[in-house]
Protein backbone atom coordinates (compact mmCIF):
# COMPACT_ATOMS: atom_id res chain seq x y z
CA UNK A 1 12.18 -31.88 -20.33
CA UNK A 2 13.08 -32.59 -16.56
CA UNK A 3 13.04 -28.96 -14.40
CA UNK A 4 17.05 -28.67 -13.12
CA UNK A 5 17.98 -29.30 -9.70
CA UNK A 6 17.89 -26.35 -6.99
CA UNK A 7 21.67 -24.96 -6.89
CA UNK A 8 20.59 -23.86 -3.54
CA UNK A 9 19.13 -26.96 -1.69
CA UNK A 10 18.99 -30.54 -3.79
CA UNK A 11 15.90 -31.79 -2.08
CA UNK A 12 13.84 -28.94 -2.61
CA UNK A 13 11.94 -26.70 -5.12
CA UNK A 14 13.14 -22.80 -5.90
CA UNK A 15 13.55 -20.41 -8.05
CA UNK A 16 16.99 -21.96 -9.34
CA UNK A 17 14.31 -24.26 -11.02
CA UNK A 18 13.11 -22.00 -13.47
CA UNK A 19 14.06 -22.03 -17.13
CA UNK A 20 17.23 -20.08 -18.09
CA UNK A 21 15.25 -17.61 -19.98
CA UNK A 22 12.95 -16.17 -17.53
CA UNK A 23 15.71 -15.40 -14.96
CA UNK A 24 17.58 -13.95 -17.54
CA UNK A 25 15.03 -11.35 -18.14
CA UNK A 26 14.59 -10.78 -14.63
CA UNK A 27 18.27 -9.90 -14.16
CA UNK A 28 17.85 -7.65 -16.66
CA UNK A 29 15.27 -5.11 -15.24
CA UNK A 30 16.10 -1.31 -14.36
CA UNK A 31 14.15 -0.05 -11.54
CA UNK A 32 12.70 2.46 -14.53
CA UNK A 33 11.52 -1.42 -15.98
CA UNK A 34 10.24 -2.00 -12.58
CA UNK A 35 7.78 0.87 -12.57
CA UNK A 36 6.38 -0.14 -15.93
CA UNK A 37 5.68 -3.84 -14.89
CA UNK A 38 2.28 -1.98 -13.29
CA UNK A 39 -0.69 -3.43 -14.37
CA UNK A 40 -4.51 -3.03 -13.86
CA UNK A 41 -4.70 -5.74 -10.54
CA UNK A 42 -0.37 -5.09 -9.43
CA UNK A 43 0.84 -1.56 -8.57
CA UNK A 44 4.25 -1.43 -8.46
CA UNK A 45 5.41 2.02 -6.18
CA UNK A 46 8.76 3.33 -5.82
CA UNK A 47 9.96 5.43 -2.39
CA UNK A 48 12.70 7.30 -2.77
CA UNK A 49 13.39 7.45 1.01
CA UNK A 50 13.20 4.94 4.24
CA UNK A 51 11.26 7.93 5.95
CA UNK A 52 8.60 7.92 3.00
CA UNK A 53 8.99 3.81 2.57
CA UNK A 54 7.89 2.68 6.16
CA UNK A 55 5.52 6.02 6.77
CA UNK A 56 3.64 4.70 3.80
CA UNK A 57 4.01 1.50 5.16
CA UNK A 58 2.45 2.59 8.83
CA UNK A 59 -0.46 4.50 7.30
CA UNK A 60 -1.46 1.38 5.71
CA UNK A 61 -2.56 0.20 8.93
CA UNK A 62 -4.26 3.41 9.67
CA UNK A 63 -6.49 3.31 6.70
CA UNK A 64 -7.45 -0.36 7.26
CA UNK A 65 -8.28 0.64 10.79
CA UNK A 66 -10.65 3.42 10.29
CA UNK A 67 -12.43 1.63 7.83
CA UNK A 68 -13.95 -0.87 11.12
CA UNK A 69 -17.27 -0.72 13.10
CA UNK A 70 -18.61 -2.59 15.88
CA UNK A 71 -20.86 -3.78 13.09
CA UNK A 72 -18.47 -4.49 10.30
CA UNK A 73 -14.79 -4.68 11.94
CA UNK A 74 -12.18 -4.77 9.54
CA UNK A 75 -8.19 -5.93 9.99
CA UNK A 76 -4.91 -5.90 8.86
CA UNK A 77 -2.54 -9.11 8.39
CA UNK A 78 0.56 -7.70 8.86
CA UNK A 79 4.89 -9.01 8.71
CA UNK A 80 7.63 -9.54 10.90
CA UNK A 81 9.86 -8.51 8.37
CA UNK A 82 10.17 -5.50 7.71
CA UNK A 83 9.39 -3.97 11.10
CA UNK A 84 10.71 -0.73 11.19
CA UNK A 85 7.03 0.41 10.49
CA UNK A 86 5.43 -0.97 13.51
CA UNK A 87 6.64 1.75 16.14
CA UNK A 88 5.37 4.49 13.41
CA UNK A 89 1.94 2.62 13.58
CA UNK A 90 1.35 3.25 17.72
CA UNK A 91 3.15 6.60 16.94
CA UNK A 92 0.16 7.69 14.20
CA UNK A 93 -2.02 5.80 16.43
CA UNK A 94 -1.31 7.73 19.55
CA UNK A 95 -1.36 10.96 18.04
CA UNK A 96 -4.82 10.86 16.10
CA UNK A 97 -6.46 9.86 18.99
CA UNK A 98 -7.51 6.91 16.99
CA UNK A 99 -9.12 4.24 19.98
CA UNK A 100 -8.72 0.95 18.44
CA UNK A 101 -11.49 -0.79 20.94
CA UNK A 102 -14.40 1.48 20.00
CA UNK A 103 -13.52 0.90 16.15
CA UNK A 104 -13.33 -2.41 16.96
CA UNK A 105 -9.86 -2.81 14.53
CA UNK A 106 -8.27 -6.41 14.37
CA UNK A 107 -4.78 -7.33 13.64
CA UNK A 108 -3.51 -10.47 12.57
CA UNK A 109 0.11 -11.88 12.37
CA UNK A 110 1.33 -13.69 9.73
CA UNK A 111 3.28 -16.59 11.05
CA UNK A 112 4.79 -18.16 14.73
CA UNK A 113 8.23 -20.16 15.20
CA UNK A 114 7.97 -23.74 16.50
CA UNK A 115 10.08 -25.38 19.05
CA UNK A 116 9.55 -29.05 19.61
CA UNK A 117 6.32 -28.83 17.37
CA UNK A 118 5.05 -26.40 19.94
CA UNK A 119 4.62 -22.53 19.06
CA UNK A 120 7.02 -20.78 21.25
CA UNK A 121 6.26 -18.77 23.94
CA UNK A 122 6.14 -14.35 23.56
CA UNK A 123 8.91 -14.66 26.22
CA UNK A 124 11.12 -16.31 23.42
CA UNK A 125 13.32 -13.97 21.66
CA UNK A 126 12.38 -14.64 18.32
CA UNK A 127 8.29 -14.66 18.86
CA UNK A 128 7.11 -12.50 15.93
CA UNK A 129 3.97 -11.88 18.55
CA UNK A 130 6.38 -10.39 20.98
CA UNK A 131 8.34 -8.63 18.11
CA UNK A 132 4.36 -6.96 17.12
CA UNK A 133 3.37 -6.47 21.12
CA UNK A 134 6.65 -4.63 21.86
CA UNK A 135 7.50 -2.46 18.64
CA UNK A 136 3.58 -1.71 17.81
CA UNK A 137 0.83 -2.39 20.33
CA UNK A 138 2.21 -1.89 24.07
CA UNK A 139 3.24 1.50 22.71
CA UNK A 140 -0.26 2.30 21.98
CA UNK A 141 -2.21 4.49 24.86
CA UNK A 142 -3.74 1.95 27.49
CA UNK A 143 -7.21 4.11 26.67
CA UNK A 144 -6.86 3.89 22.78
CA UNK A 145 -5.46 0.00 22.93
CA UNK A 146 -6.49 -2.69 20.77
CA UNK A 147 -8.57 -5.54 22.97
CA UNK A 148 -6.48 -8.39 23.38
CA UNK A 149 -9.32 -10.75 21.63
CA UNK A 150 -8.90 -8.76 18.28
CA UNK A 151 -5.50 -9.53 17.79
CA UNK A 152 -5.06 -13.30 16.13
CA UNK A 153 -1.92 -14.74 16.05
CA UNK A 154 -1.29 -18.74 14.82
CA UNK A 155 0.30 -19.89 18.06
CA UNK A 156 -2.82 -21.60 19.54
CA UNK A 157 -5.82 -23.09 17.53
CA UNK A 158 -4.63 -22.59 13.98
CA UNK A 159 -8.09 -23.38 12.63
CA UNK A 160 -9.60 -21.08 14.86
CA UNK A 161 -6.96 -18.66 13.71
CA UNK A 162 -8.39 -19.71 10.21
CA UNK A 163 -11.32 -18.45 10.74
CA UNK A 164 -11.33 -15.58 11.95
CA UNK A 165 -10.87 -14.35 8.20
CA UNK A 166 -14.56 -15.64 7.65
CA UNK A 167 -15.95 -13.33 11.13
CA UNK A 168 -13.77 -10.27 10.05
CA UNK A 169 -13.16 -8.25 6.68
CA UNK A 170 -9.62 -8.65 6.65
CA UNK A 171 -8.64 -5.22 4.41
CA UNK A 172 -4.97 -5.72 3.66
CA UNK A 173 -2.19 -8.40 4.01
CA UNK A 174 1.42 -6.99 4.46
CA UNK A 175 4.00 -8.41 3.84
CA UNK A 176 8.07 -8.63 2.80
CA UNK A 177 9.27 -10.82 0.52
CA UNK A 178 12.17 -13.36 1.75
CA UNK A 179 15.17 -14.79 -0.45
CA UNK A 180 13.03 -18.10 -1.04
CA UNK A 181 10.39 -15.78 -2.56
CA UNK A 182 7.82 -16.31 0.40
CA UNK A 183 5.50 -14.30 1.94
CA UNK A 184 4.81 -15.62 5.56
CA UNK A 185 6.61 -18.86 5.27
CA UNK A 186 4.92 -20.15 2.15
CA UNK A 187 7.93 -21.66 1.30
CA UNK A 188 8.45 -24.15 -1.56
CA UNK A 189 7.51 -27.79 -1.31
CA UNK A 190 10.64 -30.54 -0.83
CA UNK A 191 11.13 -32.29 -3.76
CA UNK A 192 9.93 -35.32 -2.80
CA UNK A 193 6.72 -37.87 -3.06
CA UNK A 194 4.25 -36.59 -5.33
CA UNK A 195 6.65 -33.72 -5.75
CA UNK A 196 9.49 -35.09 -6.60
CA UNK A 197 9.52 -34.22 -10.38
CA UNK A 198 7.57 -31.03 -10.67
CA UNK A 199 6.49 -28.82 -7.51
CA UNK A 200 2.78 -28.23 -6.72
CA UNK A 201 0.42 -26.89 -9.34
CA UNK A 202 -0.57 -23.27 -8.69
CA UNK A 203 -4.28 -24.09 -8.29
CA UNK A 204 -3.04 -26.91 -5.61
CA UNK A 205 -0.49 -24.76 -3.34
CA UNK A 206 -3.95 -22.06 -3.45
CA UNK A 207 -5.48 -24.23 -1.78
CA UNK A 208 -3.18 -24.36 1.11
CA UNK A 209 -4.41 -22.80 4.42
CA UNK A 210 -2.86 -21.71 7.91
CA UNK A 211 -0.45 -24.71 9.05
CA UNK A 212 2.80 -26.13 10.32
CA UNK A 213 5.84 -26.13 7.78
CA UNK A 214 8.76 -27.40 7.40
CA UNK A 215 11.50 -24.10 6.18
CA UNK A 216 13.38 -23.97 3.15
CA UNK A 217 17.35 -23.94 4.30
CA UNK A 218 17.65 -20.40 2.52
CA UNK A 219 14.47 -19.46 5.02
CA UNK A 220 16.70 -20.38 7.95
CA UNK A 221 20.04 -18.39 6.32
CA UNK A 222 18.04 -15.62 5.77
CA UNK A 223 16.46 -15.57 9.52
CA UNK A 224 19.78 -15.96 11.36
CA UNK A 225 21.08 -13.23 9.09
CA UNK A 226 18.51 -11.10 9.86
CA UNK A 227 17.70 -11.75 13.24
CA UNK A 228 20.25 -13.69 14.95
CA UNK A 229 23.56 -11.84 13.97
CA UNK A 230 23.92 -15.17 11.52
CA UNK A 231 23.77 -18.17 14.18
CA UNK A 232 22.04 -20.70 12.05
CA UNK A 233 21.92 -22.79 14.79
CA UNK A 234 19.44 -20.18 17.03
CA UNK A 235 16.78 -20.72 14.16
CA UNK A 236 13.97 -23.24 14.27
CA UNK A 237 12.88 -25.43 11.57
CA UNK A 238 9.73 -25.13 11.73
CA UNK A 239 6.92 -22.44 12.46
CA UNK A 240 3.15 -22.16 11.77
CA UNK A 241 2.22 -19.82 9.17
CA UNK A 242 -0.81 -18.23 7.04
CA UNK A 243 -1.45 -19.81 3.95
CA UNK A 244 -2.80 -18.92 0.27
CA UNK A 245 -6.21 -19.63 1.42
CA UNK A 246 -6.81 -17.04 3.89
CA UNK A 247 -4.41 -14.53 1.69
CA UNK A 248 -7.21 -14.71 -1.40
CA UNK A 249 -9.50 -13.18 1.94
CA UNK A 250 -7.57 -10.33 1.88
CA UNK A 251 -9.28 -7.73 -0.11
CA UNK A 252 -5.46 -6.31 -1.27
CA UNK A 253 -2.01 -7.81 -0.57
CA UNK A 254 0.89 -5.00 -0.10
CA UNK A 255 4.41 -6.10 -0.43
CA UNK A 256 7.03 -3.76 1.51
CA UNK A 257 10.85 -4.05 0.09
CA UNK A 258 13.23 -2.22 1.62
CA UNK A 259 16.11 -3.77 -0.21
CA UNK A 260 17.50 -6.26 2.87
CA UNK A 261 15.22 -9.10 2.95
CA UNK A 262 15.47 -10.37 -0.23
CA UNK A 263 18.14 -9.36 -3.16
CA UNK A 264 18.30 -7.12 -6.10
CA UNK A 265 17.71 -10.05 -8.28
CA UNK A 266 14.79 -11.48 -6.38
CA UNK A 267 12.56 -8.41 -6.01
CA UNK A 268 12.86 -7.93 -9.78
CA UNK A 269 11.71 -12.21 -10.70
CA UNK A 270 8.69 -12.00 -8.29
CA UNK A 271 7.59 -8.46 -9.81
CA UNK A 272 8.56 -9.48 -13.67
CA UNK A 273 6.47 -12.94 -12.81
CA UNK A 274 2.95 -11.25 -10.88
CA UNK A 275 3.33 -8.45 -13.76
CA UNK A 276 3.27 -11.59 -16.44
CA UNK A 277 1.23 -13.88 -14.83
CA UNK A 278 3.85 -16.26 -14.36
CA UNK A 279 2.60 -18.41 -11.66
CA UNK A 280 5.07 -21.28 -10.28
CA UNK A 281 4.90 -22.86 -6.51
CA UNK A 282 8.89 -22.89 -7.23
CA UNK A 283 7.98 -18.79 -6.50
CA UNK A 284 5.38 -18.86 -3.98
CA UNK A 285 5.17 -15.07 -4.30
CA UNK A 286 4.85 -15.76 -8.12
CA UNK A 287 0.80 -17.22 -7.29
CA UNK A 288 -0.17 -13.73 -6.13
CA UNK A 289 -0.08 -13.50 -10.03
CA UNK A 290 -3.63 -14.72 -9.72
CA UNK A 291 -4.95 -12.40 -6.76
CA UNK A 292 -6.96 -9.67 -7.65
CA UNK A 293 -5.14 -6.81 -6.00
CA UNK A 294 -1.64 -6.82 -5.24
CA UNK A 295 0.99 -3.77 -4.40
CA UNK A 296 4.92 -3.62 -4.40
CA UNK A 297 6.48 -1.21 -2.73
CA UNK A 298 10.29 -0.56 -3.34
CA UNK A 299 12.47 1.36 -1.67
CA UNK A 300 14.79 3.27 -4.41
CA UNK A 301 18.61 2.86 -2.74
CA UNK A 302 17.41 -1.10 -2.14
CA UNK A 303 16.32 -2.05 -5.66
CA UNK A 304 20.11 -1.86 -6.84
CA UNK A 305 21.21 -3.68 -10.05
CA UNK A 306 22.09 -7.08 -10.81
CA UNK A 307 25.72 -7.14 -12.41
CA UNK A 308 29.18 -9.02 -11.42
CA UNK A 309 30.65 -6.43 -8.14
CA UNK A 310 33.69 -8.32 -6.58
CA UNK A 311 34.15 -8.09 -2.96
């Protein structure tokens, strides 16, 4: 039986693809059903404060940190999205004395807009570099500071960018989960070519690794919401990002939802599919299904419920 058309974007594949049944059940889920969607390889946490939510989220970095040597250094890949945690990190930081050079800690970002096929600039408003240099790192003591060479961002040589997951233990990806279902921009596929009746296999979007995409038109909604006050027209198309293949690196992937990146109905399909092992490229974040260690972290006032509320 053909998969339906996207009620979101026509040309595209999302989670408006699925069968009936499945986001059915998802709609269904109390955040008590949340917590019991835990399994041995996905924790699912619940904070019942922002304070607790992004200090949890900060120390994250802290623990990858202090697990580096000059002989073994270890990183963190971490979002753009949420980002409330990243002044708490060079808070912590700063007040443990904790000197990032001698430990020789890494840092990588997880994606880079594109203007004109070109990554854009840190002076650019939007540069998720900038966003991580300004909230996190310049706020860091100049004697306890990260060297500039340990942090890796995919705005240059992306396969260099690659692989630097093969020449450092990367501990822990972060990341938030946007209204497509991504993490980074893994975005779906357009439903075209090859793709045009059934989206990429699980085992073949795996295999994707750092690169140039082309954004899913709820991607670009959600980004102007979020970041530019709602002018669509502010928001690139494209932007480089980190792919499956260097996320199955990670030793753990941590997903941080605060409640306003993606929906009520969202955060419970992508933890109802990882808990079943329900993997579908229609649900990027669905494929983390596979991955051996995976973490949700909900905030309790953002989980909400999914029921008919007229505005």
């Amino acid at each position: 039986m053909p998969r339906p058309i996207s009620k979101l974007a026509e040309g595209w594949w999302d989670y408006t693809t699925l069968e009936a049944d499945l986001l059915q059940d998802a709609a269904r889920l109390s955040a008590k059903d949340l917590e019991q969607l835990s399994r041995p390889g996905f924790t699912v946490r619940i904070y019942d404060t922002p304070q607790e939510l992004y200090t949890a989220q900060a120390l994250e970095y802290l623990n990858a940190w202090k697990q580096s040597t000059s002989d073994n250094p270890v990183g963190i890949c971490g979002p753009v999205g949420p980002t409330e945690q990243l002044p708490l990190v060079a808070q912590m930081v700063n007040a443990l004395d904790m000197n990032l050079g001698k430990l020789d800690a890494h840092f990588w970002g997880m994606d880079e807009w594109l203007e004109n096929g070109v990554p854009v600039e840190e002076s650019h408003p939007l540069s998720f570099a900038r966003c991580d240099n300004t909230q996190c790192f310049d706020r860091i003591r100049e004697e306890l500071a990260m060297p500039t060479a340990n942090k890796h961002f995919p705005s240059g040589d992306l396969q260099a960018y690659s692989d630097s997951y093969d020449q450092v233990r990367c501990a822990l990806m972060q990341g938030g989960q946007g209204e497509i279902k991504h993490w980074a921009f893994n975005d779906p596929l357009p439903r075209e070519g090859q793709y045009a009746d059934a989206p990429p296999t699980p085992e073949e979007y795996r295999k994707l690794a750092t690169r140039i995409v082309k954004l899913h038109p709820v991607t670009l909604i959600q980004n102007a919401r979020t970041s530019g006050g709602g002018n669509v027209s502010m928001i690139p198309t494209h932007a480089a990002t980190v792919g499956p293949q260097e996320t199955w690196k990670a030793d753990a992937v941590s997903i941080w939802h605060p409640g306003h990146h993606d929906n009520p109905f969202g955060m419970r399909l992508s933890a109802l599919m990882i808990s079943k092992k329900i993997a579908d490229s229609a649900v990027p974040m669905s494929l983390l299904a596979d991955h051996p260690e995976v973490r949700f972290s909900f905030l309790r006032s953002g989980i909400g419920d999914v029921v008919v509320d007229m505005h």
